[in-house]
N, C-alpha and C. Protein backbone atom coordinates (compact mmCIF):
# COMPACT_ATOMS: atom_id res chain seq x y z
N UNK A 1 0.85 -1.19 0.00
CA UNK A 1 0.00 0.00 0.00
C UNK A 1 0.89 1.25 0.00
N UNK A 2 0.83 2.09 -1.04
CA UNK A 2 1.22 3.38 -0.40
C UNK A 2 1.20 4.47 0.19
N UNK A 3 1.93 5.29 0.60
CA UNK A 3 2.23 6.22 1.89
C UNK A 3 1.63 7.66 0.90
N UNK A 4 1.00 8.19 1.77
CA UNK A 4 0.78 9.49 1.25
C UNK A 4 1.84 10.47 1.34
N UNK A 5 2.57 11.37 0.29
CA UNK A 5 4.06 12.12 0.99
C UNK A 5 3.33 13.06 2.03
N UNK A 6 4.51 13.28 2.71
CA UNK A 6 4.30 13.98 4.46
C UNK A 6 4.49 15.52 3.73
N UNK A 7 3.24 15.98 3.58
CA UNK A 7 3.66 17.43 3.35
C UNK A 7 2.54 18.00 3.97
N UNK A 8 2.50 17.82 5.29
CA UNK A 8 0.83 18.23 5.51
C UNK A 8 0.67 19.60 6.05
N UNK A 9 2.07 20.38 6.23
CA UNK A 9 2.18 21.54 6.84
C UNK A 9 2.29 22.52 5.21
N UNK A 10 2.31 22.18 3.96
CA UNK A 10 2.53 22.73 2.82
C UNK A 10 1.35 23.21 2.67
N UNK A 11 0.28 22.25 2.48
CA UNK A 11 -1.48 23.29 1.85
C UNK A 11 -1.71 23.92 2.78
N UNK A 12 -1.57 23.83 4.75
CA UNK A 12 -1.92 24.64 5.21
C UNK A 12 -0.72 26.07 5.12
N UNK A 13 0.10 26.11 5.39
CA UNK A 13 0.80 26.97 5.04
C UNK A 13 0.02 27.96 3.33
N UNK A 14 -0.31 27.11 2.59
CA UNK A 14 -0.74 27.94 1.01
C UNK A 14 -2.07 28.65 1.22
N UNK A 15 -2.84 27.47 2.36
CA UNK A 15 -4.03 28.01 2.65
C UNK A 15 -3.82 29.50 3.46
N UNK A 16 -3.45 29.82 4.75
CA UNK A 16 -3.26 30.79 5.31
C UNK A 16 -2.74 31.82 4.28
N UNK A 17 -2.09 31.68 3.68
CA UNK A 17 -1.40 32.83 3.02
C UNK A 17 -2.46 33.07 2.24
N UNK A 18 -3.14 32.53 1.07
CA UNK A 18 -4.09 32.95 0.36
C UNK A 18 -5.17 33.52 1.42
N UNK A 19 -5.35 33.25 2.33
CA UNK A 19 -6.55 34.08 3.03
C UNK A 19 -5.55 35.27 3.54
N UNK A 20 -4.37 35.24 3.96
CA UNK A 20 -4.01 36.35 4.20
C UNK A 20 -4.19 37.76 3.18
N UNK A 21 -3.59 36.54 1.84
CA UNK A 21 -3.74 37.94 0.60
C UNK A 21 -5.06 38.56 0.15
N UNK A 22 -5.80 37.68 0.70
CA UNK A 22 -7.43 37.97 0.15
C UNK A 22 -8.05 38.84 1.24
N UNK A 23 -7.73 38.90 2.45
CA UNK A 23 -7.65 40.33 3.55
C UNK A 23 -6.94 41.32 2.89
N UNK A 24 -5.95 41.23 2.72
CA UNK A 24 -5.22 42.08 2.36
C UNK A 24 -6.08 43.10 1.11
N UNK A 25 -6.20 42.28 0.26
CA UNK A 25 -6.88 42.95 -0.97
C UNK A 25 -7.89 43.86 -0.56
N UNK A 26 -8.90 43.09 0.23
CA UNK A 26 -10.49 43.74 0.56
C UNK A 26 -10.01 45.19 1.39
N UNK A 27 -9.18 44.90 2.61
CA UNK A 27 -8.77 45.87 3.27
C UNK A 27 -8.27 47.16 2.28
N UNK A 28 -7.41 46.46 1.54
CA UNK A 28 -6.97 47.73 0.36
C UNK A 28 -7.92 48.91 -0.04
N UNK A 29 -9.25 47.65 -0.53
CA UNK A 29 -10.16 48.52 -1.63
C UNK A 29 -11.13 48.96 -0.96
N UNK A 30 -11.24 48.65 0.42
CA UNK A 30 -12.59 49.50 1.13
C UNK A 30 -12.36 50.48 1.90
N UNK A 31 -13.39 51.67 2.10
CA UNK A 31 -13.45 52.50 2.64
C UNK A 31 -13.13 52.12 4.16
N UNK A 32 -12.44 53.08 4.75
CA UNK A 32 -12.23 53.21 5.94
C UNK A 32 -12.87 52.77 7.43
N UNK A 33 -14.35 53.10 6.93
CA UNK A 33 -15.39 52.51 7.77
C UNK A 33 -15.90 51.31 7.91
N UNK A 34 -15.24 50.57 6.56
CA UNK A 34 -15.61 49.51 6.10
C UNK A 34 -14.90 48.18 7.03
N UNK A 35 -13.76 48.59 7.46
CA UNK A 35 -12.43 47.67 7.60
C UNK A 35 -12.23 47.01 8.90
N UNK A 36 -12.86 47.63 9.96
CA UNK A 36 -12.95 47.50 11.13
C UNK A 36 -13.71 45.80 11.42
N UNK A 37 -15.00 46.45 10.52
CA UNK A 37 -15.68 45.59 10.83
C UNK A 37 -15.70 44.12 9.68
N UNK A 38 -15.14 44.41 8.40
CA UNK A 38 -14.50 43.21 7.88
C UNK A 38 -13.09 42.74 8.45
N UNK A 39 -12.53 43.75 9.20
CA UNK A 39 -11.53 42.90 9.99
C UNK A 39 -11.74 41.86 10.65
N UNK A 40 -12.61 42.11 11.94
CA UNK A 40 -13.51 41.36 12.65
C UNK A 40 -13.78 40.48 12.23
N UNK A 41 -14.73 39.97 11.48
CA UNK A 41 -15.04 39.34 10.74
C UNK A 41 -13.95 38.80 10.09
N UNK A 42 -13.20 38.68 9.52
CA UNK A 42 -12.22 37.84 8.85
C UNK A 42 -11.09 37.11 9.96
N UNK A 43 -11.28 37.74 10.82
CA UNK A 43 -10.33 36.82 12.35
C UNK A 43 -11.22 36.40 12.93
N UNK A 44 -12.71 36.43 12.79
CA UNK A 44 -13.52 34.99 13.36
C UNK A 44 -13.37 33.76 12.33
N UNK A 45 -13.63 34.04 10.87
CA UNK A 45 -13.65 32.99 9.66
C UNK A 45 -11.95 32.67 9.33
N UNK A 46 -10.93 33.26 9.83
CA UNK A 46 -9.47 32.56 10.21
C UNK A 46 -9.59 31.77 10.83
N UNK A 47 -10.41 31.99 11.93
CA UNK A 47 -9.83 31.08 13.53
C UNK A 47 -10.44 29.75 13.70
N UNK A 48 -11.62 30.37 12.88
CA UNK A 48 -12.91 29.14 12.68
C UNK A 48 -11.71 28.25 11.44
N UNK A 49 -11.57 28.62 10.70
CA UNK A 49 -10.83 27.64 9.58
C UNK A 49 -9.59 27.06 10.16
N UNK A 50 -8.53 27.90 10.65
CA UNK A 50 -7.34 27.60 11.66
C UNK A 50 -8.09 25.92 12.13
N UNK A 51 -8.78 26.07 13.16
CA UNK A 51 -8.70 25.19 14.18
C UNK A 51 -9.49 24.12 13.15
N UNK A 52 -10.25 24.10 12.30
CA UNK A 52 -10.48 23.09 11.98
C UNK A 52 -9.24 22.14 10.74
N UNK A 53 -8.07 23.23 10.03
CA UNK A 53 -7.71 22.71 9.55
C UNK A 53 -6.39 22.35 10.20
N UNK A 54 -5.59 22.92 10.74
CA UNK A 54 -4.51 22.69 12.34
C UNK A 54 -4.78 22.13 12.95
């Protein structure tokens, strides 16, 4: 039978970063008032994803 390769810290590592860059973006393009509260919001739907995929 074979072994799956051990890279299991690689997609999460690709995963975080793509959600990082995809904050990043939104934060860019929205108004000021906007950011606070999609901040918020994007470090509950991190933490929620974090722990289920970590």
């Amino acid at each position: 039978m074979l072994e799956p390769p051990d890279d299991s810290g690689d997609y999460r590592l690709r995963i975080i970063s793509a959600i990082a860059l995809a904050v990043r973006d939104v934060l860019d393009s929205t108004p000021r008032t906007a950011r606070l509260g999609f901040l918020i919001f994007a470090v509950i739907v991190a933490t929620a994803l974090a722990t289920k995929i970590l």
